[in-house]
Protein backbone atom coordinates (compact mmCIF):
# COMPACT_ATOMS: atom_id res chain seq x y z
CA UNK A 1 -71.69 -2.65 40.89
CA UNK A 2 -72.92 0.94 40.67
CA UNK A 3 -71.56 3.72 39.49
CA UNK A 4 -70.69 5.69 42.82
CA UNK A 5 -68.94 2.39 43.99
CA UNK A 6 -67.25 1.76 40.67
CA UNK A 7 -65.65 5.33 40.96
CA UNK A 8 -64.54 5.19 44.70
CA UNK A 9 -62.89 2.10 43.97
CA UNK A 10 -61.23 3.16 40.55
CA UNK A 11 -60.26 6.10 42.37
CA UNK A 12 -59.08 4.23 45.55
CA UNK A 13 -56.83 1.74 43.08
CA UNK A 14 -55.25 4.93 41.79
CA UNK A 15 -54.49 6.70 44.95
CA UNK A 16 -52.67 3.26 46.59
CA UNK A 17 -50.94 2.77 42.99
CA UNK A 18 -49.65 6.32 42.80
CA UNK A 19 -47.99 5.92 46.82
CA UNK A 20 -50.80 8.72 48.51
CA UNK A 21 -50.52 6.30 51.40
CA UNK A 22 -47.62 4.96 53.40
CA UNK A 23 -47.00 1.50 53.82
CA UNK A 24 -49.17 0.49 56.99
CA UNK A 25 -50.88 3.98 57.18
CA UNK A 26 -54.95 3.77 58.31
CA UNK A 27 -56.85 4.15 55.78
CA UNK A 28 -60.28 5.60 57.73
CA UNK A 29 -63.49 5.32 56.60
CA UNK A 30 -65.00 9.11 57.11
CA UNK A 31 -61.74 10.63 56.01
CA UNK A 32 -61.55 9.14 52.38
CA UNK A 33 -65.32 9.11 52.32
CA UNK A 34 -64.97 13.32 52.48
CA UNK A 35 -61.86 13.29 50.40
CA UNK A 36 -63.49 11.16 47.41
CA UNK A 37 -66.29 12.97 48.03
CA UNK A 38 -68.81 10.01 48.70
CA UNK A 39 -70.79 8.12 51.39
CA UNK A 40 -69.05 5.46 53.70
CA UNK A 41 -70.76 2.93 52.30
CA UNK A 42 -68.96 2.48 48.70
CA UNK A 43 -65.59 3.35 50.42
CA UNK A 44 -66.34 -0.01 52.78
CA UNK A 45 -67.15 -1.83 49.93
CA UNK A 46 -63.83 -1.08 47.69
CA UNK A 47 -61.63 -1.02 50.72
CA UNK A 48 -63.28 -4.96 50.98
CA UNK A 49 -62.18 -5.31 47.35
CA UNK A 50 -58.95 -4.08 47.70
CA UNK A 51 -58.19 -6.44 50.60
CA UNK A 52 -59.39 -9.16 48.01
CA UNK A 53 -56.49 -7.87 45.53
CA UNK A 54 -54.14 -7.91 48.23
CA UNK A 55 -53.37 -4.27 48.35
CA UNK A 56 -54.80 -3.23 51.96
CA UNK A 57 -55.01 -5.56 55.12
CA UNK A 58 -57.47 -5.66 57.81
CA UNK A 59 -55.97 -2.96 60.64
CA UNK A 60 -55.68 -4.76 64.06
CA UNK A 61 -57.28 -1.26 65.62
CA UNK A 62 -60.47 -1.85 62.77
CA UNK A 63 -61.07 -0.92 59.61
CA UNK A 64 -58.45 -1.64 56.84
CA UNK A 65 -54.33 -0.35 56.58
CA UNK A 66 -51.82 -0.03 53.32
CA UNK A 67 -50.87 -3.01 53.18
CA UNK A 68 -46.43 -3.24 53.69
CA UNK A 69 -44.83 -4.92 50.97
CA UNK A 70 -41.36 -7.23 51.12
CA UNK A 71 -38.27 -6.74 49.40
CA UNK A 72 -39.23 -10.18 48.01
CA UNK A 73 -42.71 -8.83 47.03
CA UNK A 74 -41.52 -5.98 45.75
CA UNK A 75 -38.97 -8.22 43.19
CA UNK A 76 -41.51 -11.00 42.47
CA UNK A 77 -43.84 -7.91 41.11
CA UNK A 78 -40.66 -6.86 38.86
CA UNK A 79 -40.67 -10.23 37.57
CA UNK A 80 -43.99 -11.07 36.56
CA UNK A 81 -43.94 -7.69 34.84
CA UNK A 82 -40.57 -8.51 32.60
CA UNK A 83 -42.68 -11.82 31.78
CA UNK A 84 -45.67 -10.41 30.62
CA UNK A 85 -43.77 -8.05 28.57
CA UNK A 86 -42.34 -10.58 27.18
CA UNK A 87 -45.14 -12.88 26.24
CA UNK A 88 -46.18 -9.42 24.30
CA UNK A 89 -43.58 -9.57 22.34
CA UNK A 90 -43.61 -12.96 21.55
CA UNK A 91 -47.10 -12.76 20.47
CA UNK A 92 -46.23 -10.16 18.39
CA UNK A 93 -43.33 -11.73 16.57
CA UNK A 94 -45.40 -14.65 16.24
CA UNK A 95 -48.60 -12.68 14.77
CA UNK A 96 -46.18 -10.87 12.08
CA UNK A 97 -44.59 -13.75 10.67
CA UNK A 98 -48.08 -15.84 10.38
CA UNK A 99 -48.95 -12.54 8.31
CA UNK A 100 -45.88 -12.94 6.48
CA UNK A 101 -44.04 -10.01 7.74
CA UNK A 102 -40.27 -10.71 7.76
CA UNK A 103 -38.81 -10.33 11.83
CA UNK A 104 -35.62 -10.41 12.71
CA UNK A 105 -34.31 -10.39 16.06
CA UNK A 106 -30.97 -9.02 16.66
CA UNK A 107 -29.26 -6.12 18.76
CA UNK A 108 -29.36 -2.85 17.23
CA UNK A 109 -26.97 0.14 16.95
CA UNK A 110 -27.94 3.61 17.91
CA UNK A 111 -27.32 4.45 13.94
CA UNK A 112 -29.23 2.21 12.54
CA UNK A 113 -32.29 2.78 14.80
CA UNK A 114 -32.12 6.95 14.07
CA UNK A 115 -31.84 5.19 10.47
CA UNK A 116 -35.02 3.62 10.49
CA UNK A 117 -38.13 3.70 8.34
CA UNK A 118 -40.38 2.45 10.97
CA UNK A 119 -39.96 1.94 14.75
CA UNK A 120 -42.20 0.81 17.32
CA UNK A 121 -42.54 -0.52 20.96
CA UNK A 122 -45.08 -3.10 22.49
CA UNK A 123 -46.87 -3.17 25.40
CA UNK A 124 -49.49 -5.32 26.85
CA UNK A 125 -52.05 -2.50 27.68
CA UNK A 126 -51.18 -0.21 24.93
CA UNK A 127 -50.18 -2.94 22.01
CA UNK A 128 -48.11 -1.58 19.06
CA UNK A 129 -46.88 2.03 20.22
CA UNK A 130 -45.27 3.65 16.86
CA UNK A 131 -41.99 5.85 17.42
CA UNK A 132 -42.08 8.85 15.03
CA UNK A 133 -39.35 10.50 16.39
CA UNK A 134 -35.89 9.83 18.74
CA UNK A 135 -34.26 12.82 20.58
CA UNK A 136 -36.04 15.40 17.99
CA UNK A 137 -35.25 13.50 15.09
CA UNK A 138 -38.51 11.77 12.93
CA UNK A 139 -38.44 8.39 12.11
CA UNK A 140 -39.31 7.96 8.54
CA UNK A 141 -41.74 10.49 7.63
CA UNK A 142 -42.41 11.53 11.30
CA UNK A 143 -45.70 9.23 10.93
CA UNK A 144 -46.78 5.79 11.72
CA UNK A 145 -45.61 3.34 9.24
CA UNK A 146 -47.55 0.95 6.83
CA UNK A 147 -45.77 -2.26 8.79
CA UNK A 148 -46.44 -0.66 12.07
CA UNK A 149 -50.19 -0.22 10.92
CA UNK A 150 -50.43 -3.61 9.56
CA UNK A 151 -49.31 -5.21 13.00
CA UNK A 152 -51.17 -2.85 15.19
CA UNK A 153 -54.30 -4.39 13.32
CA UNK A 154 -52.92 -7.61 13.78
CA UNK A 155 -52.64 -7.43 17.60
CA UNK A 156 -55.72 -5.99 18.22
CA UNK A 157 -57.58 -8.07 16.21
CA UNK A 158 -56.10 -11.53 17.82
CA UNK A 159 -57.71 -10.24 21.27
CA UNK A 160 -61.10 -11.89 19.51
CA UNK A 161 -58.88 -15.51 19.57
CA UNK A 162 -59.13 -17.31 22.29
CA UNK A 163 -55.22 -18.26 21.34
CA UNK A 164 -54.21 -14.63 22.52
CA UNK A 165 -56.97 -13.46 25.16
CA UNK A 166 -58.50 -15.04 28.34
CA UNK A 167 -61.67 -13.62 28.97
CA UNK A 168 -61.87 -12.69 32.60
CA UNK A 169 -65.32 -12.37 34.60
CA UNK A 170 -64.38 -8.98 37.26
CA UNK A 171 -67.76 -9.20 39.01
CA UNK A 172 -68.20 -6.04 37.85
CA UNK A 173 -71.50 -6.64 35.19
């Protein structure tokens, strides 16, 4: 795909991600063609693309609409994204102890968190996020930890087994 049409429909994704259009709204050619500032051509082409990922429909006057989401949509969405979340974790409890870092899983206070040497967070996009500081406070030494280091490494570096990543072919080379 070339450039031009990689950046109207990056730009496209964004707009319908970040609400710019109301659900069933028009989305015209020769409008978002001036607003993004290209030809009509690579706005056809993404809007085509972004029917494909289910986030415009085919409008029954022509051309392409936002696409209205259920209630049941909307919650299904919410799901998926609690599960995925949690498969991050897992695979990053799992990745620890094979390294022989000692995990525990357990509820904990408000104390002992603000108590903490090291803190982080995990996210599927972003990995191992380290917390250096809660409501002003620093956690530790205000800088990430050795631990948090050591499994940040870890995560990335499982992305290269076939265990923890699934390649997936976009179209896009």
């Amino acid at each position: 795909m070339e450039s031009q049409q990689m950046r109207v429909l990056v730009q496209l994704r964004d707009m319908i991600l970040k609400g710019s259009f109301a659900p069933g709204e028009r989305l015209a050619e020769i409008p978002l063609s001036e607003q993004l500032q290209a030809s009509r051509t690579p706005v056809r082409l993404a809007l085509t693309t972004l029917e494909q990922e289910g986030l415009v429909e085919p409008s029954p006057s022509g051309g392409y609409a936002m696409r209205r989401f259920t209630a049941k949509e909307i919650d299904d969405a919410i799901a998926v994204r609690g599960m995925l979340e949690g498969i991050t974790r897992r695979s990053v409890l799992e990745l620890a102890r094979e390294s022989g870092i000692v995990c525990e899983e357990r509820p904990v206070s408000i104390k002992e968190l603000m108590a903490s040497d090291e803190v982080f967070l995990s996210s599927t996009a972003g990995g191992i996020m380290p917390v250096t500081q809660i409501d002003a406070q620093f956690v530790g030494n205000g800088h990430p930890g050795v631990v948090t280091e050591q499994v940040n490494a870890i995560y990335w570096q499982s992305h290269a087994s076939a265990r923890y990543a699934t390649p997936i072919d976009y179209g896009w080379a």
